[in-house]
PDB file of N, CA and C in Angstrom:
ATOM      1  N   UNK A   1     -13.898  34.235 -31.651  1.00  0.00           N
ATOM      2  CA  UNK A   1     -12.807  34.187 -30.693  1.00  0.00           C
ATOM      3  C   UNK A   1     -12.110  32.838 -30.772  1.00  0.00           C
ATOM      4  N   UNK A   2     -10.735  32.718 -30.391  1.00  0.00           N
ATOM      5  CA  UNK A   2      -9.847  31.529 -30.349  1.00  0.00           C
ATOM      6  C   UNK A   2     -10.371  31.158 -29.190  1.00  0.00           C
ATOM      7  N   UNK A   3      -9.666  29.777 -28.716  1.00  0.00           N
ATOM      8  CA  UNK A   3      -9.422  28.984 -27.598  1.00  0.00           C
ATOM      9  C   UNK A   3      -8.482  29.559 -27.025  1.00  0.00           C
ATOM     10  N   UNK A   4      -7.423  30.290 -27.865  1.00  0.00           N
ATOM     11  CA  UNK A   4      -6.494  30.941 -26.677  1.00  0.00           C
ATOM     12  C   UNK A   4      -6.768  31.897 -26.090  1.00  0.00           C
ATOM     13  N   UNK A   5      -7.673  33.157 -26.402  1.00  0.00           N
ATOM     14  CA  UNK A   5      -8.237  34.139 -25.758  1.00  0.00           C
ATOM     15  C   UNK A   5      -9.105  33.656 -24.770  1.00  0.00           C
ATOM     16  N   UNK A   6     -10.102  32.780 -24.699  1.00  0.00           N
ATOM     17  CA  UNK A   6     -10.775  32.099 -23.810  1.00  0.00           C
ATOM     18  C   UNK A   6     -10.227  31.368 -22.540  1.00  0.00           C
ATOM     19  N   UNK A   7      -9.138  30.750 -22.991  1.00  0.00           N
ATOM     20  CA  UNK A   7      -8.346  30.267 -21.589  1.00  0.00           C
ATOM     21  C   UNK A   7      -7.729  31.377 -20.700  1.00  0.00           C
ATOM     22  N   UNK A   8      -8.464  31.025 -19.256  1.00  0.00           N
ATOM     23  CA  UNK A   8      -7.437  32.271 -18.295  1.00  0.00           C
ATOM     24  C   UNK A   8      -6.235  31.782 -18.111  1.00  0.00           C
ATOM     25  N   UNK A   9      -5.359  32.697 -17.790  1.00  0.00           N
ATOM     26  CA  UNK A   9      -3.792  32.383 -17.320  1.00  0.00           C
ATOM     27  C   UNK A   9      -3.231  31.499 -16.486  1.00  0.00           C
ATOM     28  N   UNK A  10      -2.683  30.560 -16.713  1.00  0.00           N
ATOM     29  CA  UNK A  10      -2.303  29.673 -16.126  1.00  0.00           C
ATOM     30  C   UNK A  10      -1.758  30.760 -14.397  1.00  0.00           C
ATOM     31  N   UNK A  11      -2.192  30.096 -13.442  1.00  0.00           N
ATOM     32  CA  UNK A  11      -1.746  31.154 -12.173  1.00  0.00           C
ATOM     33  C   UNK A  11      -0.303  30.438 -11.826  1.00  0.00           C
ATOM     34  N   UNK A  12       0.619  31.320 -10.849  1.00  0.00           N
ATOM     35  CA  UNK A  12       1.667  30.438 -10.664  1.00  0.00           C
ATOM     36  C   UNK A  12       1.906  29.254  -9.446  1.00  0.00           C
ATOM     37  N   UNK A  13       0.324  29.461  -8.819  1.00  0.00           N
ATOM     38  CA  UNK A  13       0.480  28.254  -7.866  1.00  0.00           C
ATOM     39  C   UNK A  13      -1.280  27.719  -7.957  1.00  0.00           C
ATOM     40  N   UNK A  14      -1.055  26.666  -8.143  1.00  0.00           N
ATOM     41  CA  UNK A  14      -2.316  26.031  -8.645  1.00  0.00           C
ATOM     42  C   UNK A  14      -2.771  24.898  -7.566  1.00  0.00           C
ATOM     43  N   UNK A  15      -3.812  24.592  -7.289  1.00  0.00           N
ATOM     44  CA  UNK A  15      -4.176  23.394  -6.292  1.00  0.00           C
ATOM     45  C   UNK A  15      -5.215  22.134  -7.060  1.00  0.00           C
ATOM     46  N   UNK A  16      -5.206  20.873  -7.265  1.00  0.00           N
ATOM     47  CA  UNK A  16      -6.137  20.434  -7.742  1.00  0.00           C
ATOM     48  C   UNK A  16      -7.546  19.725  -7.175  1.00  0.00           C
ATOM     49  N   UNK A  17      -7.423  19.949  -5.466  1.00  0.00           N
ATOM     50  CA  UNK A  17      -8.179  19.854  -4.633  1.00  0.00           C
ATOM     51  C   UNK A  17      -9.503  20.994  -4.263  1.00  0.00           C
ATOM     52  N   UNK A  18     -10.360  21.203  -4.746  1.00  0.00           N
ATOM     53  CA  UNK A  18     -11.398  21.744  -4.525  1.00  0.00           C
ATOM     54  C   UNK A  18     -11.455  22.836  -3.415  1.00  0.00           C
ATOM     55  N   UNK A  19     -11.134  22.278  -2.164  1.00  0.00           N
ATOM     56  CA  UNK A  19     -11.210  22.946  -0.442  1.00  0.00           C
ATOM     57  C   UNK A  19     -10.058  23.600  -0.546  1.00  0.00           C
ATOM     58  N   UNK A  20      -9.029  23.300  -1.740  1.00  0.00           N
ATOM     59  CA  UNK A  20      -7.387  24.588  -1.463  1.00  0.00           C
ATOM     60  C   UNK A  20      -7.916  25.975  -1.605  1.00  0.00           C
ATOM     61  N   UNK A  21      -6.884  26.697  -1.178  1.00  0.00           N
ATOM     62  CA  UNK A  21      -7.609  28.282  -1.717  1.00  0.00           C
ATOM     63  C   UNK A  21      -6.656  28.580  -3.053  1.00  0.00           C
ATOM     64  N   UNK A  22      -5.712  27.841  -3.497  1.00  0.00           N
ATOM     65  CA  UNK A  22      -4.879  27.995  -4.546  1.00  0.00           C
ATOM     66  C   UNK A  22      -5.955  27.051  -5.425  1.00  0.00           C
ATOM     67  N   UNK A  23      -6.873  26.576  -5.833  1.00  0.00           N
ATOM     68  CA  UNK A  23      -7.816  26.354  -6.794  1.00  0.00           C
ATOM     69  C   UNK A  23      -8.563  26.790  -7.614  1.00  0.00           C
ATOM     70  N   UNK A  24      -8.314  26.812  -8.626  1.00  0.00           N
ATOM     71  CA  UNK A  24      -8.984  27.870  -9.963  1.00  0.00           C
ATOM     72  C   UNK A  24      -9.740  26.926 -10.718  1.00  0.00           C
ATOM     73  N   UNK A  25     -11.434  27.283 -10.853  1.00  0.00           N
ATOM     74  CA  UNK A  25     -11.877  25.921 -11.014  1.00  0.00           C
ATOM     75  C   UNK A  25     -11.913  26.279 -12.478  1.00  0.00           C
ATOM     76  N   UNK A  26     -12.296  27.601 -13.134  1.00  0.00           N
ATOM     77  CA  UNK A  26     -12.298  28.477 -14.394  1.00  0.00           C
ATOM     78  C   UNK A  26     -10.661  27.181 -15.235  1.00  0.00           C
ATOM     79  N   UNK A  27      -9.856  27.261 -14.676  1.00  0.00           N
ATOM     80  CA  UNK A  27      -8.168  26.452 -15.490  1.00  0.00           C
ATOM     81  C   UNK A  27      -8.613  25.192 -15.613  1.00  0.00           C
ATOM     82  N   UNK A  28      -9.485  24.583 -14.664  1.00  0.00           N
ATOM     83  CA  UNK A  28      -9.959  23.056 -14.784  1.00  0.00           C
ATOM     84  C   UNK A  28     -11.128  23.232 -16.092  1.00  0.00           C
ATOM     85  N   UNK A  29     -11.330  23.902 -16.411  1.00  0.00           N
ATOM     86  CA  UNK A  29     -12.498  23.908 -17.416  1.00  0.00           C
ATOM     87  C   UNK A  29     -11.231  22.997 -18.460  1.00  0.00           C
ATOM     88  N   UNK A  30     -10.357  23.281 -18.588  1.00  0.00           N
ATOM     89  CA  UNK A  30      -9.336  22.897 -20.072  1.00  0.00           C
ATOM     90  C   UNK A  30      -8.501  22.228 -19.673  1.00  0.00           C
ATOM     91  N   UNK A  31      -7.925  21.177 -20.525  1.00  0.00           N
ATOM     92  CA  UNK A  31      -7.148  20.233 -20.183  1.00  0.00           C
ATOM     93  C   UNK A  31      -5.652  21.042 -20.035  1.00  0.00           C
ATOM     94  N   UNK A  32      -4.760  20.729 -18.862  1.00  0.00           N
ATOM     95  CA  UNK A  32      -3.649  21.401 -18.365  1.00  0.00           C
ATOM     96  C   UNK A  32      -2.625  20.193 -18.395  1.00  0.00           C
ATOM     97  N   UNK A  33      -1.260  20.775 -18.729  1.00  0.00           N
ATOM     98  CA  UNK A  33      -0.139  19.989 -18.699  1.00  0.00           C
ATOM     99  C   UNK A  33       0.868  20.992 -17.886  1.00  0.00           C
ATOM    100  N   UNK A  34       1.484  19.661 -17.196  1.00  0.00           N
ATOM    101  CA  UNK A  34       2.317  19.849 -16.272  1.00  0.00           C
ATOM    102  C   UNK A  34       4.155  19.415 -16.941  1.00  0.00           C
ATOM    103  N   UNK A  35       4.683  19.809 -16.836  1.00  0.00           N
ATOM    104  CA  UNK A  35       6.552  19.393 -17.206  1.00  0.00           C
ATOM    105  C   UNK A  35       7.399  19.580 -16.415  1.00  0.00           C
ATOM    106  N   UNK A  36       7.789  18.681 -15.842  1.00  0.00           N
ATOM    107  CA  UNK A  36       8.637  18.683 -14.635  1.00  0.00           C
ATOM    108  C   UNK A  36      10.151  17.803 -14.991  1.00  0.00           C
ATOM    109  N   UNK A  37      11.396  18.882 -14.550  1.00  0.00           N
ATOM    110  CA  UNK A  37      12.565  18.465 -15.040  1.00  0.00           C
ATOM    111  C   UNK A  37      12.339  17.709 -16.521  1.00  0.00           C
ATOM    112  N   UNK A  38      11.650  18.348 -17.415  1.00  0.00           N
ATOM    113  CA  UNK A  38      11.502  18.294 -18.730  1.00  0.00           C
ATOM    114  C   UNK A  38      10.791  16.705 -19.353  1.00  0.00           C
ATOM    115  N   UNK A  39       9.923  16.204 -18.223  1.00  0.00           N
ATOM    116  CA  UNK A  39       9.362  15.195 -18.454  1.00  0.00           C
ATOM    117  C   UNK A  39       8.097  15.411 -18.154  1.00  0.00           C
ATOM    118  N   UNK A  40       7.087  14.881 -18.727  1.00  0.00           N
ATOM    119  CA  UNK A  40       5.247  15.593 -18.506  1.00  0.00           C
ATOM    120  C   UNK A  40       4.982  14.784 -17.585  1.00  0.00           C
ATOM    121  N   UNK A  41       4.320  15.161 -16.467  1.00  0.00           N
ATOM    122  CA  UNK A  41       3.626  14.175 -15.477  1.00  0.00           C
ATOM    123  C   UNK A  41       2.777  14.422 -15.728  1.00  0.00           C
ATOM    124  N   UNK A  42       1.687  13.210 -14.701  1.00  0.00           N
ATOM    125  CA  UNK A  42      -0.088  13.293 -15.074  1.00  0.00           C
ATOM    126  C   UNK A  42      -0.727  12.870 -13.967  1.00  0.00           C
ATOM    127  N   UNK A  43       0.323  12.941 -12.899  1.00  0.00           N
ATOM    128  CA  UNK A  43       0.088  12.680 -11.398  1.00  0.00           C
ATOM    129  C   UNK A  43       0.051  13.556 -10.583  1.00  0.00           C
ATOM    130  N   UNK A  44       0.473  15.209 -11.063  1.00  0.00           N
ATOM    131  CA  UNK A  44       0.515  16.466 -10.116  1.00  0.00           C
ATOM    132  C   UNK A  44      -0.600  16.806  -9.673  1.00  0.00           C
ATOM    133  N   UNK A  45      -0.474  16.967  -8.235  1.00  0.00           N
ATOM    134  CA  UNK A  45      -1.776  17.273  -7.036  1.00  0.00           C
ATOM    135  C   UNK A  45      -1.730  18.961  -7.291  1.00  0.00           C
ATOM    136  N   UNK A  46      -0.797  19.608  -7.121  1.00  0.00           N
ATOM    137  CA  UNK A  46      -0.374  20.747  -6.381  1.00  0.00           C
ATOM    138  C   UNK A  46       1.111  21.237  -7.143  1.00  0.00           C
ATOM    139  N   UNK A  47       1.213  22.708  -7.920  1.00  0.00           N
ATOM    140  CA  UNK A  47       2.172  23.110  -8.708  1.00  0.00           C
ATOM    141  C   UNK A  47       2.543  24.522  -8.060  1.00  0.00           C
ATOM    142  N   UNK A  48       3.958  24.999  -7.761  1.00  0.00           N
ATOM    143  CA  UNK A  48       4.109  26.103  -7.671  1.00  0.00           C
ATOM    144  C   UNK A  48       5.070  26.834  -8.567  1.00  0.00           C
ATOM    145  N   UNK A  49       5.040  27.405  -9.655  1.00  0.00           N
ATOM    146  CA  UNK A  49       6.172  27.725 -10.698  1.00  0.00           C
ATOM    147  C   UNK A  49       7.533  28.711  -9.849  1.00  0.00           C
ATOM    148  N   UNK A  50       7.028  29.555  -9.538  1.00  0.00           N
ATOM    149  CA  UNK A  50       8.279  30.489  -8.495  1.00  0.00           C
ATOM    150  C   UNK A  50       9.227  29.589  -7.905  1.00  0.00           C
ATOM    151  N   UNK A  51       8.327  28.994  -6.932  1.00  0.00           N
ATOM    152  CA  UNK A  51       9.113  27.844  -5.722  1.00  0.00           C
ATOM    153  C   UNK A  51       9.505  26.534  -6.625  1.00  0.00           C
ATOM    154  N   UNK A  52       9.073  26.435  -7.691  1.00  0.00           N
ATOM    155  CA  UNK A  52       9.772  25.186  -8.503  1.00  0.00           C
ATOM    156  C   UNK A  52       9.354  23.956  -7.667  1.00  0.00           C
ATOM    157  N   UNK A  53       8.707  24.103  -7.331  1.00  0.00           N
ATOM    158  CA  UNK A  53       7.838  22.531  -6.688  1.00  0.00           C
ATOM    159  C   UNK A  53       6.708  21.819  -7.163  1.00  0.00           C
ATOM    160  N   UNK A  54       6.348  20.476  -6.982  1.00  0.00           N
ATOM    161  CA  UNK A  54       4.842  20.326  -7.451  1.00  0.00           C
ATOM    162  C   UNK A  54       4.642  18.782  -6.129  1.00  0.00           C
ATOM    163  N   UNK A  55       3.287  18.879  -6.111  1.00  0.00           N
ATOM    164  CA  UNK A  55       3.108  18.099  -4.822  1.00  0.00           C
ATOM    165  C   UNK A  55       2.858  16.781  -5.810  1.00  0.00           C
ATOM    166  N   UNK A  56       3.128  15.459  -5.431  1.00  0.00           N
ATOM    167  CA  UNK A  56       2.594  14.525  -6.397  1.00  0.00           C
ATOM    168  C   UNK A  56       2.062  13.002  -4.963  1.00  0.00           C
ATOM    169  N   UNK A  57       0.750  12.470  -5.294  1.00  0.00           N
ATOM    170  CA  UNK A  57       0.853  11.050  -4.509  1.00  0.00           C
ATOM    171  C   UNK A  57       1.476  10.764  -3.946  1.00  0.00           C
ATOM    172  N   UNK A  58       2.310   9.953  -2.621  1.00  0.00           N
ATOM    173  CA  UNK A  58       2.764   9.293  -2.468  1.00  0.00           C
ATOM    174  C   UNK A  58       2.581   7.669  -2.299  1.00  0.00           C
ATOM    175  N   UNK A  59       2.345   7.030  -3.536  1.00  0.00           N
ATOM    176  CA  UNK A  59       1.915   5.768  -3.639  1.00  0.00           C
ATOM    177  C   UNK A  59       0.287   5.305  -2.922  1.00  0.00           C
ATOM    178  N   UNK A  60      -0.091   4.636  -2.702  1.00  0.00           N
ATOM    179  CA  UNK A  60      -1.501   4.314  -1.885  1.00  0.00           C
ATOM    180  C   UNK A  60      -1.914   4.999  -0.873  1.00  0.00           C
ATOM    181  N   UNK A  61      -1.012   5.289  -0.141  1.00  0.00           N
ATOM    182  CA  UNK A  61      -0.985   6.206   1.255  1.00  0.00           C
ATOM    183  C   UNK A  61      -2.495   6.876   1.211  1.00  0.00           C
ATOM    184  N   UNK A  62      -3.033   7.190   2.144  1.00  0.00           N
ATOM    185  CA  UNK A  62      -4.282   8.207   2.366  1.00  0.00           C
ATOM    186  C   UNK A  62      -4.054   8.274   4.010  1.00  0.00           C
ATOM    187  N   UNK A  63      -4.543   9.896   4.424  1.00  0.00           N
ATOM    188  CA  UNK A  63      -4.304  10.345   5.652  1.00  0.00           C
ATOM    189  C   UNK A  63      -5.558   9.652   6.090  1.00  0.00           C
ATOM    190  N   UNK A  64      -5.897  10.208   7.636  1.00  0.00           N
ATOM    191  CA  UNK A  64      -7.129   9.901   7.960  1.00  0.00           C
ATOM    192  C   UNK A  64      -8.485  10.120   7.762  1.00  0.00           C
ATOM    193  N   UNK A  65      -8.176  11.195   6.893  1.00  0.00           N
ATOM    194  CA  UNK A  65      -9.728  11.638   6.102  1.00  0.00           C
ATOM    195  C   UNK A  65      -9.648  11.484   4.880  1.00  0.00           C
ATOM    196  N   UNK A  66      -9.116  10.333   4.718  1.00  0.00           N
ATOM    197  CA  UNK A  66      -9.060   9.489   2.997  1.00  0.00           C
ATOM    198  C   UNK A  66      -8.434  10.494   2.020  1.00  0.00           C
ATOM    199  N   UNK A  67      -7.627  11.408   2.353  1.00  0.00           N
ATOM    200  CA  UNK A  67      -6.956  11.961   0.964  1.00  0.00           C
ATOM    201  C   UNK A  67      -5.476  11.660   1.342  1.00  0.00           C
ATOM    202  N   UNK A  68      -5.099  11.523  -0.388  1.00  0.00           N
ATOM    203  CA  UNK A  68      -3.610  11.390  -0.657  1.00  0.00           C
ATOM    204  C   UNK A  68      -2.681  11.262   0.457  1.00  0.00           C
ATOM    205  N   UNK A  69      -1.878  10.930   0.276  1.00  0.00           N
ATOM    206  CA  UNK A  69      -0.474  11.500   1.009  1.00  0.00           C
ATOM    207  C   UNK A  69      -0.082  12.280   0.260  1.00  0.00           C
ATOM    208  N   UNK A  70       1.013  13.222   0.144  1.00  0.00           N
ATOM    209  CA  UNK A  70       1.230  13.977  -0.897  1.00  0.00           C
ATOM    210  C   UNK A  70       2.909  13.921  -0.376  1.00  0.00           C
ATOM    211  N   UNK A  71       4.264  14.072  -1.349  1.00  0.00           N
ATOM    212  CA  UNK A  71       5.353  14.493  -1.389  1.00  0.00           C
ATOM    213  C   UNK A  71       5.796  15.641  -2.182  1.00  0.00           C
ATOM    214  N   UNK A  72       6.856  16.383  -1.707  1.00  0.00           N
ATOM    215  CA  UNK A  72       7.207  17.849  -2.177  1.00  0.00           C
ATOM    216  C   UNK A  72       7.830  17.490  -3.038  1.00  0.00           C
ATOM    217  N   UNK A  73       7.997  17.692  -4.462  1.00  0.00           N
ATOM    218  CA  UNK A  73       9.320  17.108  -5.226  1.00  0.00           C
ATOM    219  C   UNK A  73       9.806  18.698  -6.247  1.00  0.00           C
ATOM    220  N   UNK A  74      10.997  19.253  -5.799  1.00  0.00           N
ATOM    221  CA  UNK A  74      11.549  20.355  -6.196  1.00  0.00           C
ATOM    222  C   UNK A  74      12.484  20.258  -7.500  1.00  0.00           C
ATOM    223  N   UNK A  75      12.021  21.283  -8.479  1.00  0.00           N
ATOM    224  CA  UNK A  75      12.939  21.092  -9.499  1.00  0.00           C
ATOM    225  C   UNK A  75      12.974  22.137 -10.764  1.00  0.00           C
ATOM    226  N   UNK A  76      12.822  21.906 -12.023  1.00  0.00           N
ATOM    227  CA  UNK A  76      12.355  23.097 -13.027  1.00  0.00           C
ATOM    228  C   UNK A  76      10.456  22.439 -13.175  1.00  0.00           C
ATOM    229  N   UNK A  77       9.985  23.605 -13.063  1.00  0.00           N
ATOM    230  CA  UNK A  77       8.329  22.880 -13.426  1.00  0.00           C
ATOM    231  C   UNK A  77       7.838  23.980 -14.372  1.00  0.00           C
ATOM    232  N   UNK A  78       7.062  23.551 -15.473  1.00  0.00           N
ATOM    233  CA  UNK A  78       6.089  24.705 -16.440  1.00  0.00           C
ATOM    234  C   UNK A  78       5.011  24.038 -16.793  1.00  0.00           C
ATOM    235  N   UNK A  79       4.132  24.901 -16.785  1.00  0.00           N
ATOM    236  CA  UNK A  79       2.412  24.778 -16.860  1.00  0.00           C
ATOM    237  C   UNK A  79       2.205  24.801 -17.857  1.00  0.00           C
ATOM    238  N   UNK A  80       1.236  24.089 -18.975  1.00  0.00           N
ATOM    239  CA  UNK A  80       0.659  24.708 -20.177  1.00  0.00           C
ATOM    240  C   UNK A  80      -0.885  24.559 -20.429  1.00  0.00           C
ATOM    241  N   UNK A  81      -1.342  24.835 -21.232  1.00  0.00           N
ATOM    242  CA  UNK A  81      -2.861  24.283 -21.839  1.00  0.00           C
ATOM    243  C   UNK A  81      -2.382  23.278 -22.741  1.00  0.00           C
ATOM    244  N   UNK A  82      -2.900  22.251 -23.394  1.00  0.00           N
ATOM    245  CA  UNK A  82      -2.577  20.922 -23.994  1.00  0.00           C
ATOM    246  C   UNK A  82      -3.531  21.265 -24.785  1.00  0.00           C
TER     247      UNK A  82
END
C-alpha cells in the first residue's frame, strides 16, 4: 500500500486542540499543511475550508486557563498532507 491510501481525508473543519470535537487525532498521525491566501502558515490552531477561515495565536496572549488567544482570520484556505 502507498502513503496515500493510508492517509484519511483531510475533514473540512479541523481543530488542533485535543478537548475540540472538530479533532481528528488519526490526520495528526501525518504531517499537514495549511495555505492561506496562497501563503503556507505553520501557526494554524483551527481550519474551516467551507467558511474559509482558520483560527491562528494571537501573539502571547493566553486566557485564564493558559490557552492561546486565538483570532478569526477569513480568506481562501486549503489543506494538504506535506
Amino acid at each position: 500500500m502507498t502513503e496515500a491510501t493510508e492517509r484519511p481525508p483531510l475533514p473540512d473543519h479541523l481543530a488542533a486542540d485535543p478537548r475540540s470535537p472538530h479533532h481528528v487525532a488519526a490526520v495528526f498521525e501525518h504531517e499537514i499543511g495549511i495555505r492561506f491566501n496562497d501563503k503556507q502558515r505553520f501557526d494554524v490552531d483551527e481550519y474551516c475550508l467551507s467558511e474559509g477561515w482558520v483560527k491562528v495565536a494571537a501573539g502571547k496572549a493566553v486566557d485564564r486557563r493558559g490557552r492561546p488567544l486565538t483570532v478569526k482570520l477569513k480568506g481562501k484556505v486549503e489543506a494538504f498532507y506535506l
